[in-house]
PDB file of N, CA and C in Angstrom:
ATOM      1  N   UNK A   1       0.825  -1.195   0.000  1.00  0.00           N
ATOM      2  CA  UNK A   1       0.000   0.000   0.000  1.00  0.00           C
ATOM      3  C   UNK A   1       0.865   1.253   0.000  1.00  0.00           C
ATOM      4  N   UNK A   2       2.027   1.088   0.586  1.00  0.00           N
ATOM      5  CA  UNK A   2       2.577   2.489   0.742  1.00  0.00           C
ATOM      6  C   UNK A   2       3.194   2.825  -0.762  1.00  0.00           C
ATOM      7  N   UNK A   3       3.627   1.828  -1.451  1.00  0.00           N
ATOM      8  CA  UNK A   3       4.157   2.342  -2.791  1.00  0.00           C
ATOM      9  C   UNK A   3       2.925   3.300  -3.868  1.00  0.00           C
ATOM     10  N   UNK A   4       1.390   2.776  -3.020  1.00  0.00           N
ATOM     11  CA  UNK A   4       0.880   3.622  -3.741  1.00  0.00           C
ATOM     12  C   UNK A   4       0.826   4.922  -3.271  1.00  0.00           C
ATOM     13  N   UNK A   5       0.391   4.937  -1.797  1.00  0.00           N
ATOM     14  CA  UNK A   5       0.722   6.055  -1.481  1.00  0.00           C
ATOM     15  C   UNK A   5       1.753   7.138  -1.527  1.00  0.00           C
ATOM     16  N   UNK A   6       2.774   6.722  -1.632  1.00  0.00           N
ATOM     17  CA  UNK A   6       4.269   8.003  -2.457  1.00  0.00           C
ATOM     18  C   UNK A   6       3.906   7.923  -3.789  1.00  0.00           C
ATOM     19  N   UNK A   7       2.818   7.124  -4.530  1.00  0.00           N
ATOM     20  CA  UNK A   7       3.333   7.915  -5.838  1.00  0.00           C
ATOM     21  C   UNK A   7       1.630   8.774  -5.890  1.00  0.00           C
ATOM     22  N   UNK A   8       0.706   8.578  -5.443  1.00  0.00           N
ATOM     23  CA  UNK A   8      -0.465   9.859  -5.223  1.00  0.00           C
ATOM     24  C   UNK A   8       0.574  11.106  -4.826  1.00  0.00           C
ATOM     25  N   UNK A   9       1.502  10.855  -3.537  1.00  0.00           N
ATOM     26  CA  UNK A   9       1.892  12.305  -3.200  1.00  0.00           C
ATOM     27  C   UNK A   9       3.150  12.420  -4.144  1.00  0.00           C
ATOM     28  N   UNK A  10       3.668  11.904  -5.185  1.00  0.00           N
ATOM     29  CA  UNK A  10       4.687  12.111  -5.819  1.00  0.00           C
ATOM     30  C   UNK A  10       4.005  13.066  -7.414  1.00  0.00           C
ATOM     31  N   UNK A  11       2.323  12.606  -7.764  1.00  0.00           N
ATOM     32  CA  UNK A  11       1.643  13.063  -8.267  1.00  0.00           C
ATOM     33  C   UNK A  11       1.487  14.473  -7.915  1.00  0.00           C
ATOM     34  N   UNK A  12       0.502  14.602  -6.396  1.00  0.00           N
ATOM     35  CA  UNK A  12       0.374  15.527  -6.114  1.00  0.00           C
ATOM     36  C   UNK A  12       1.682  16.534  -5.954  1.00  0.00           C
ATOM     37  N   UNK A  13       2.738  16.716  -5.703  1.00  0.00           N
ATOM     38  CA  UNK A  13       3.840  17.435  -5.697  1.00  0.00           C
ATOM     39  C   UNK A  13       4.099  17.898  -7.179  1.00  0.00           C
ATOM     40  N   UNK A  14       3.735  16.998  -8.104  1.00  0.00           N
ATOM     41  CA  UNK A  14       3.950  17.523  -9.563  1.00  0.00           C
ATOM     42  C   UNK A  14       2.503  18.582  -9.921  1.00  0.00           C
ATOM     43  N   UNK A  15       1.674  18.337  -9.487  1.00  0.00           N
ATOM     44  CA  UNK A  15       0.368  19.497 -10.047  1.00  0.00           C
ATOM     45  C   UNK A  15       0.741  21.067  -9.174  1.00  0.00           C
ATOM     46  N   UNK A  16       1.393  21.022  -7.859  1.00  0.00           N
ATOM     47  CA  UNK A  16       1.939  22.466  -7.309  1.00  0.00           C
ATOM     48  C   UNK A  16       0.506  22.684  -6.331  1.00  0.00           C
ATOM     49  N   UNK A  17      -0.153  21.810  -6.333  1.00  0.00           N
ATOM     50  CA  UNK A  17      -1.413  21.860  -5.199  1.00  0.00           C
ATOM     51  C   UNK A  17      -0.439  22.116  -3.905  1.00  0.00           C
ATOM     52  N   UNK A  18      -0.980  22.791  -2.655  1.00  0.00           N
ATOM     53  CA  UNK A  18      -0.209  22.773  -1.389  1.00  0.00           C
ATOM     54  C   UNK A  18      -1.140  21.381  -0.848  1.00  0.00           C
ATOM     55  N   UNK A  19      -0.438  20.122   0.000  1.00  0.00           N
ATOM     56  CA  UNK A  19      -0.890  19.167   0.307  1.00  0.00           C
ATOM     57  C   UNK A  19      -0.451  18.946   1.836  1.00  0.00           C
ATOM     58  N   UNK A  20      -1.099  17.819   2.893  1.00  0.00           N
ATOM     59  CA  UNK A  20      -0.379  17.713   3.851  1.00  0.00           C
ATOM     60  C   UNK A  20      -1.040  16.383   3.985  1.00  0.00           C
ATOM     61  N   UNK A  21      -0.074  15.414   4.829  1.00  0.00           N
ATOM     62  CA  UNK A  21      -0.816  13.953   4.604  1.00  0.00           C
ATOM     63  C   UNK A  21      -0.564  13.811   6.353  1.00  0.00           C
ATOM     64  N   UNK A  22      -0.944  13.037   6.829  1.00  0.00           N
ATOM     65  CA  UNK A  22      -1.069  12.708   7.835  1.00  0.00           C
ATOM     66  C   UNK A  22      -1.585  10.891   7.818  1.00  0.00           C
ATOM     67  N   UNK A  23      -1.557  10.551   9.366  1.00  0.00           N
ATOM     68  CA  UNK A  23      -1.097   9.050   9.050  1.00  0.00           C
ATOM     69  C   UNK A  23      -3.199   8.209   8.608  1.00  0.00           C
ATOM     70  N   UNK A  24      -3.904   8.988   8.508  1.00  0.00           N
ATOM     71  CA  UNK A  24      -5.399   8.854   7.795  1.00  0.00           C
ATOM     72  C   UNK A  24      -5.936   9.269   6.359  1.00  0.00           C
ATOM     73  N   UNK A  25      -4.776  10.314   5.943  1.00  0.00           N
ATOM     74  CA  UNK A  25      -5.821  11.132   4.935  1.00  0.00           C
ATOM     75  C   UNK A  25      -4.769  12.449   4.372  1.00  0.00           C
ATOM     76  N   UNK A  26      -5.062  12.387   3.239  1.00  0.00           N
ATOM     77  CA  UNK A  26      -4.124  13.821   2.498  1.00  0.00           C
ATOM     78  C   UNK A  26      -5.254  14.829   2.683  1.00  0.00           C
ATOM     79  N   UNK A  27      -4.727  16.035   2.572  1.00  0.00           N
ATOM     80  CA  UNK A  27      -5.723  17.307   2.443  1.00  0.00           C
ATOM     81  C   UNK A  27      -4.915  17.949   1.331  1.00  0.00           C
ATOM     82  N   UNK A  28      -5.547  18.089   0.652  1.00  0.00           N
ATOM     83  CA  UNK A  28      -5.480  19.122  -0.857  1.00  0.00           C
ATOM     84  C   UNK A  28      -6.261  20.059  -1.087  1.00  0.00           C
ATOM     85  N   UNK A  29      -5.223  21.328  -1.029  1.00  0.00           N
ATOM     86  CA  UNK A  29      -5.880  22.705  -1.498  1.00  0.00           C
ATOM     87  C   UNK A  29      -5.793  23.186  -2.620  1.00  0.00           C
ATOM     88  N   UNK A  30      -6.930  23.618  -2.931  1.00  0.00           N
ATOM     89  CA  UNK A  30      -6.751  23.732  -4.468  1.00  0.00           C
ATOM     90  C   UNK A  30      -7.866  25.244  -4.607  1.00  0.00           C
ATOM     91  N   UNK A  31      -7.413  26.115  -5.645  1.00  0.00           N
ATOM     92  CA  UNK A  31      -7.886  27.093  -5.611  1.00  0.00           C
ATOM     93  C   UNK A  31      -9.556  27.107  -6.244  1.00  0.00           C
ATOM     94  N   UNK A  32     -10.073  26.006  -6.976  1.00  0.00           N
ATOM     95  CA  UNK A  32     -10.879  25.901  -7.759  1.00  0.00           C
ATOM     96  C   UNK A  32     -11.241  24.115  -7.993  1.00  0.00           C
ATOM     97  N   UNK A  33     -12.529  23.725  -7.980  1.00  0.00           N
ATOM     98  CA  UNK A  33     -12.763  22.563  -8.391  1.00  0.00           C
ATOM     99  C   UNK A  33     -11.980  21.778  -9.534  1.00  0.00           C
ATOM    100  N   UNK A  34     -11.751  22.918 -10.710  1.00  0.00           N
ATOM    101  CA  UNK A  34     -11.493  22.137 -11.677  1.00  0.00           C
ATOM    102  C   UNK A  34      -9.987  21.740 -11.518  1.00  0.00           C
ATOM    103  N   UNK A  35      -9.242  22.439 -10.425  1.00  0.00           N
ATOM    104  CA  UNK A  35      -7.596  21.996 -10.305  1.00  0.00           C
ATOM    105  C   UNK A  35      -7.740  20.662  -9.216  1.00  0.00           C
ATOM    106  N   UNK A  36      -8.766  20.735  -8.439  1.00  0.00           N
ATOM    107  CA  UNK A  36      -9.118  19.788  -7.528  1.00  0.00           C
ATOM    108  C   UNK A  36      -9.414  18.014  -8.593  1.00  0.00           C
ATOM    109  N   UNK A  37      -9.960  18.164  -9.307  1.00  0.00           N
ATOM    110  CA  UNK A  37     -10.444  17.447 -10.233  1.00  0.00           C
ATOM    111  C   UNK A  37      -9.029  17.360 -11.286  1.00  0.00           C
ATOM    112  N   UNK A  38      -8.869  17.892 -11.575  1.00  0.00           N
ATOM    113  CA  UNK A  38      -7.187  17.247 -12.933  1.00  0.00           C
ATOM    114  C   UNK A  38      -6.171  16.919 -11.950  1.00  0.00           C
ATOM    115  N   UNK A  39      -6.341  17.323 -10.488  1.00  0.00           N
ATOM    116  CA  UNK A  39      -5.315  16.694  -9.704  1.00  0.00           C
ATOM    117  C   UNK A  39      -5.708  14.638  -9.489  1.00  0.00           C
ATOM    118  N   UNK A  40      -7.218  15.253  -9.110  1.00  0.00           N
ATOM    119  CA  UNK A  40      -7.558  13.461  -9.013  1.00  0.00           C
ATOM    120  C   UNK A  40      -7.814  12.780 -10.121  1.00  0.00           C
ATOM    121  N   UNK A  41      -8.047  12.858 -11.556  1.00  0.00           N
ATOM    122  CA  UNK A  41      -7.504  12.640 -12.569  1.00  0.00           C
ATOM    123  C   UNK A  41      -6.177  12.494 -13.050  1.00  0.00           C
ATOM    124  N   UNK A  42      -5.268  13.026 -12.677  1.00  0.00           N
ATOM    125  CA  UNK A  42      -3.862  12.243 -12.648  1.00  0.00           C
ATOM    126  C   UNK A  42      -3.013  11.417 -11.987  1.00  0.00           C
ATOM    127  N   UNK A  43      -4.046  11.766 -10.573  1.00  0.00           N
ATOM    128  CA  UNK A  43      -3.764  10.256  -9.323  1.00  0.00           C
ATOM    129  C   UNK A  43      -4.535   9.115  -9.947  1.00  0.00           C
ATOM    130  N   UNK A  44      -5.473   9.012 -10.712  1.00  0.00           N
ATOM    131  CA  UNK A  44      -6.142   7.760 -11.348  1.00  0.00           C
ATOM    132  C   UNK A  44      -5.024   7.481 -12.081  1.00  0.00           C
ATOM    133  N   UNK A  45      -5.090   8.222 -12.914  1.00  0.00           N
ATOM    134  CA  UNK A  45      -4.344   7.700 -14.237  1.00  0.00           C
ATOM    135  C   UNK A  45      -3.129   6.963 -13.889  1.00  0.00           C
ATOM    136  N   UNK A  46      -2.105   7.490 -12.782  1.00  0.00           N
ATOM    137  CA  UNK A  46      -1.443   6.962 -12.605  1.00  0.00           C
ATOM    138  C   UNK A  46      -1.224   5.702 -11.567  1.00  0.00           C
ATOM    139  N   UNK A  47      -2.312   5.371 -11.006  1.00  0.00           N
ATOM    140  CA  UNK A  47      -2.460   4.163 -10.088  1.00  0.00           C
ATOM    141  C   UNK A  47      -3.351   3.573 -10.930  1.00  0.00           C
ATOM    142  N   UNK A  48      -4.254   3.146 -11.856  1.00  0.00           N
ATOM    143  CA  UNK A  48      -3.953   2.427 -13.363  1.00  0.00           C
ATOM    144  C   UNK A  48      -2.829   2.086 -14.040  1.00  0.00           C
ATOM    145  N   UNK A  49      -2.159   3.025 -14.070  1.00  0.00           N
ATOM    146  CA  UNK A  49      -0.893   2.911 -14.922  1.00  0.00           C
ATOM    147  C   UNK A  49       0.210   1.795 -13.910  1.00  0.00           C
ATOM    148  N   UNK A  50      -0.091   1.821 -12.735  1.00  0.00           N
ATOM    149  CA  UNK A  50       0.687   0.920 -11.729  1.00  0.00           C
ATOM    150  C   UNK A  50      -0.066  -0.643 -11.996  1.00  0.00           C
ATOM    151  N   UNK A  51      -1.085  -0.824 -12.445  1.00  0.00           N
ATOM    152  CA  UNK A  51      -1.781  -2.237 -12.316  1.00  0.00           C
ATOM    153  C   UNK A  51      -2.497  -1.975 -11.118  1.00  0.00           C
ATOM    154  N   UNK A  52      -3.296  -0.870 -10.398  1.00  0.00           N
ATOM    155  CA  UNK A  52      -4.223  -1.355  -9.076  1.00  0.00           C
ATOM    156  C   UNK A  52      -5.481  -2.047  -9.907  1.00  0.00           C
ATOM    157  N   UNK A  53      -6.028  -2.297  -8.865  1.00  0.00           N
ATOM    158  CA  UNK A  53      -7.588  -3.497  -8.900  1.00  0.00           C
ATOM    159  C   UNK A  53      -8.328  -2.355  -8.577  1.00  0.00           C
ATOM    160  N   UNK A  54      -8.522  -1.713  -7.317  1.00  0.00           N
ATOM    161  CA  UNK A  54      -9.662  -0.894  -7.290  1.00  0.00           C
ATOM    162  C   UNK A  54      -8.856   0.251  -7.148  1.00  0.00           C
ATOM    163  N   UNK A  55      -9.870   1.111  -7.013  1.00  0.00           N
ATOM    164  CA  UNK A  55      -9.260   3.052  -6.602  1.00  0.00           C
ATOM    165  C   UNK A  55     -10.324   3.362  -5.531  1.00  0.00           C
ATOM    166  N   UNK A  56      -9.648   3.474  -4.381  1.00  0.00           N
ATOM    167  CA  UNK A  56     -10.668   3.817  -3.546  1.00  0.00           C
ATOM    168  C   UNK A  56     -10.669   5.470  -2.961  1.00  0.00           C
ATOM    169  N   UNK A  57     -11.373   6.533  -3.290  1.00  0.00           N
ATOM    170  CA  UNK A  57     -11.268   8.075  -2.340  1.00  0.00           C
ATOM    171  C   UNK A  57     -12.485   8.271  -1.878  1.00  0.00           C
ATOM    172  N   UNK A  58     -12.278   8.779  -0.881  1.00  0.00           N
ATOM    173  CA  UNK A  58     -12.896   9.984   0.059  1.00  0.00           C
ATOM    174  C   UNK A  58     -12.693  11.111  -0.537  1.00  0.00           C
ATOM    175  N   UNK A  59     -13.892  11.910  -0.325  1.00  0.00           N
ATOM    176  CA  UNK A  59     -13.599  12.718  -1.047  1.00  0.00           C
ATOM    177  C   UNK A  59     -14.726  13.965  -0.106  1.00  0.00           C
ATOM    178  N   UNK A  60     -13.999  15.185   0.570  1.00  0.00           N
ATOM    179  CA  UNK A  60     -14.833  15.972   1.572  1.00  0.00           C
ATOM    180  C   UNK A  60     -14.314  17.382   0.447  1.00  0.00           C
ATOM    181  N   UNK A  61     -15.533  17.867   0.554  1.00  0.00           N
ATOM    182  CA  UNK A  61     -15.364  19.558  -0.558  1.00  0.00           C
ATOM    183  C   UNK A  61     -15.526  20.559   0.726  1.00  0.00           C
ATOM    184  N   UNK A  62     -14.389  21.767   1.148  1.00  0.00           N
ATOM    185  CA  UNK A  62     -15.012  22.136   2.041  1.00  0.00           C
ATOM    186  C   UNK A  62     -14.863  23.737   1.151  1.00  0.00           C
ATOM    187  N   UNK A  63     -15.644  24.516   0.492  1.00  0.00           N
ATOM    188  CA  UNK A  63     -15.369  25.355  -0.947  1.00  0.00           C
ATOM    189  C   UNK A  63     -15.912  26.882  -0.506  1.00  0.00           C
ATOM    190  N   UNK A  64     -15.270  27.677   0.480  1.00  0.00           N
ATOM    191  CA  UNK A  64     -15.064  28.559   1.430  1.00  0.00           C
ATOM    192  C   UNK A  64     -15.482  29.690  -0.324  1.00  0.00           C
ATOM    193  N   UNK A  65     -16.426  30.604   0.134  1.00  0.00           N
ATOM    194  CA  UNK A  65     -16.106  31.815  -1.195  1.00  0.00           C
ATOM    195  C   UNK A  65     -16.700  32.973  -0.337  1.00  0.00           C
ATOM    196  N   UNK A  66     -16.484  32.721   0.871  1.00  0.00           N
ATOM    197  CA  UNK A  66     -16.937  33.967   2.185  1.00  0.00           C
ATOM    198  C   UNK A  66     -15.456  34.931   2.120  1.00  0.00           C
ATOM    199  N   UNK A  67     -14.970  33.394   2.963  1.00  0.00           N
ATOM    200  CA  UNK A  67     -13.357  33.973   2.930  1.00  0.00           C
ATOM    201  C   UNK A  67     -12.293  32.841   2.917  1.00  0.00           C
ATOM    202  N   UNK A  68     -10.701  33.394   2.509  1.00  0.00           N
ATOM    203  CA  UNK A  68      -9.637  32.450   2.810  1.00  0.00           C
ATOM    204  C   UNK A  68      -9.763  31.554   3.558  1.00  0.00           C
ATOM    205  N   UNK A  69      -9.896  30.053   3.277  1.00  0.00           N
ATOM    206  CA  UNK A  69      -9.505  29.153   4.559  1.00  0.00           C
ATOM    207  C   UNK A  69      -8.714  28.251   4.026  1.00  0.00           C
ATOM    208  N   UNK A  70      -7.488  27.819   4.399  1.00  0.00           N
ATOM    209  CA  UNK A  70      -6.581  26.679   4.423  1.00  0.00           C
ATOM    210  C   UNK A  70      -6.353  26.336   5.608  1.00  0.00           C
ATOM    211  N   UNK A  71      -5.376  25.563   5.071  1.00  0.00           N
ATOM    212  CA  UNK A  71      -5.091  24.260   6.332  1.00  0.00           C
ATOM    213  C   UNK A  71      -4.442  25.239   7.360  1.00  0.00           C
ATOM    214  N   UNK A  72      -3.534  25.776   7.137  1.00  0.00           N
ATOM    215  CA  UNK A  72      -2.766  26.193   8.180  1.00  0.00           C
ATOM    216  C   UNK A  72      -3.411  27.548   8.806  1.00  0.00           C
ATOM    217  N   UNK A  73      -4.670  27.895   8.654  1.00  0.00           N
ATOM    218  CA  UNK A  73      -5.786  29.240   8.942  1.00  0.00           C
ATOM    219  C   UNK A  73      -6.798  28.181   9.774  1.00  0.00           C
ATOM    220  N   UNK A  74      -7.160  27.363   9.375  1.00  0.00           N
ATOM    221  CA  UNK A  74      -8.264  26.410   9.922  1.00  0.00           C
ATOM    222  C   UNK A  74      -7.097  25.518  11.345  1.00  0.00           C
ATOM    223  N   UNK A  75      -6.122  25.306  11.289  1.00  0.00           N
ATOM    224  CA  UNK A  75      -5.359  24.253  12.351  1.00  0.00           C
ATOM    225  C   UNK A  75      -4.778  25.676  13.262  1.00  0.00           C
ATOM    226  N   UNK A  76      -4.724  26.801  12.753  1.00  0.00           N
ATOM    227  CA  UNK A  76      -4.374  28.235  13.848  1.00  0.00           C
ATOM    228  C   UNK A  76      -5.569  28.227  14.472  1.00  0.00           C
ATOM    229  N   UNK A  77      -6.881  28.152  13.800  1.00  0.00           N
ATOM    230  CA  UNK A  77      -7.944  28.597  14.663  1.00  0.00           C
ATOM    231  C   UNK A  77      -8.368  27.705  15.735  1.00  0.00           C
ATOM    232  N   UNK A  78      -7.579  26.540  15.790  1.00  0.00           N
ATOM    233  CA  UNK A  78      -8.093  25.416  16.956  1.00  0.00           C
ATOM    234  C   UNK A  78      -6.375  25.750  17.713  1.00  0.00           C
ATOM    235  N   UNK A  79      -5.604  26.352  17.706  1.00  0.00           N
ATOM    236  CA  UNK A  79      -4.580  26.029  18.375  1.00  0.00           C
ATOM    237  C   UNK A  79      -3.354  25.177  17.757  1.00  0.00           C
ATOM    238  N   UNK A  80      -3.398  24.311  16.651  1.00  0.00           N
ATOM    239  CA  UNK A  80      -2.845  23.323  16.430  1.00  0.00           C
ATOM    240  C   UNK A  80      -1.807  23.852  15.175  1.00  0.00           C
ATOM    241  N   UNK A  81      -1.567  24.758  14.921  1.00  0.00           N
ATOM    242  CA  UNK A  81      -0.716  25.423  13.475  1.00  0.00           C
ATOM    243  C   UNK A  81       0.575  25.342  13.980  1.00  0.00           C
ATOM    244  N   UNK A  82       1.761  24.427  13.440  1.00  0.00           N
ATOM    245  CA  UNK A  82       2.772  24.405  13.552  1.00  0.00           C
ATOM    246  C   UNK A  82       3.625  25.671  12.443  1.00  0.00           C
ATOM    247  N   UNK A  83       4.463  25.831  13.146  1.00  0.00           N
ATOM    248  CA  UNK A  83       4.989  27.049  12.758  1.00  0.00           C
ATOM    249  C   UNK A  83       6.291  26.902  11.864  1.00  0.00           C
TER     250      UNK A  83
END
């Protein structure tokens, strides 16, 4: 499992998305659905391209157009923003 997992984040590092993985779940910020979407379109393509059997995501939209929120604005507001 983990070989798939470095190459999703070896993917994601090539699209320039800001990402953070933790030992459950990646979070990907993306300025717009459609970069959100050609990012997970090239994590398919390329875990196909490996021989997987299934593709399994989760997939949570959290699509803020009030104001700025990222990871490191949302983990300051609980206390938890490493510096």
């Amino acid at each position: 499992m983990s070989r798939y997992v470095k190459k999703v984040l070896s993917v994601l590092d090539g699209t320039g998305l800001h990402h953070e993985t933790n030992a459950m779940a990646t979070v990907v910020e993306a300025p717009d659905l459609r970069s959100l979407f050609a990012a997970l379109a090239q994590i398919e393509d390329a875990l196909v391209a490996m021989g997987v059997d299934r593709i399994h995501m989760d997939l949570h939209v959290d699509h803020r157009l009030d104001k700025e929120a990222t990871i490191h604005s949302k983990l300051t507001s609980i206390g938890r923003a490493s510096h």
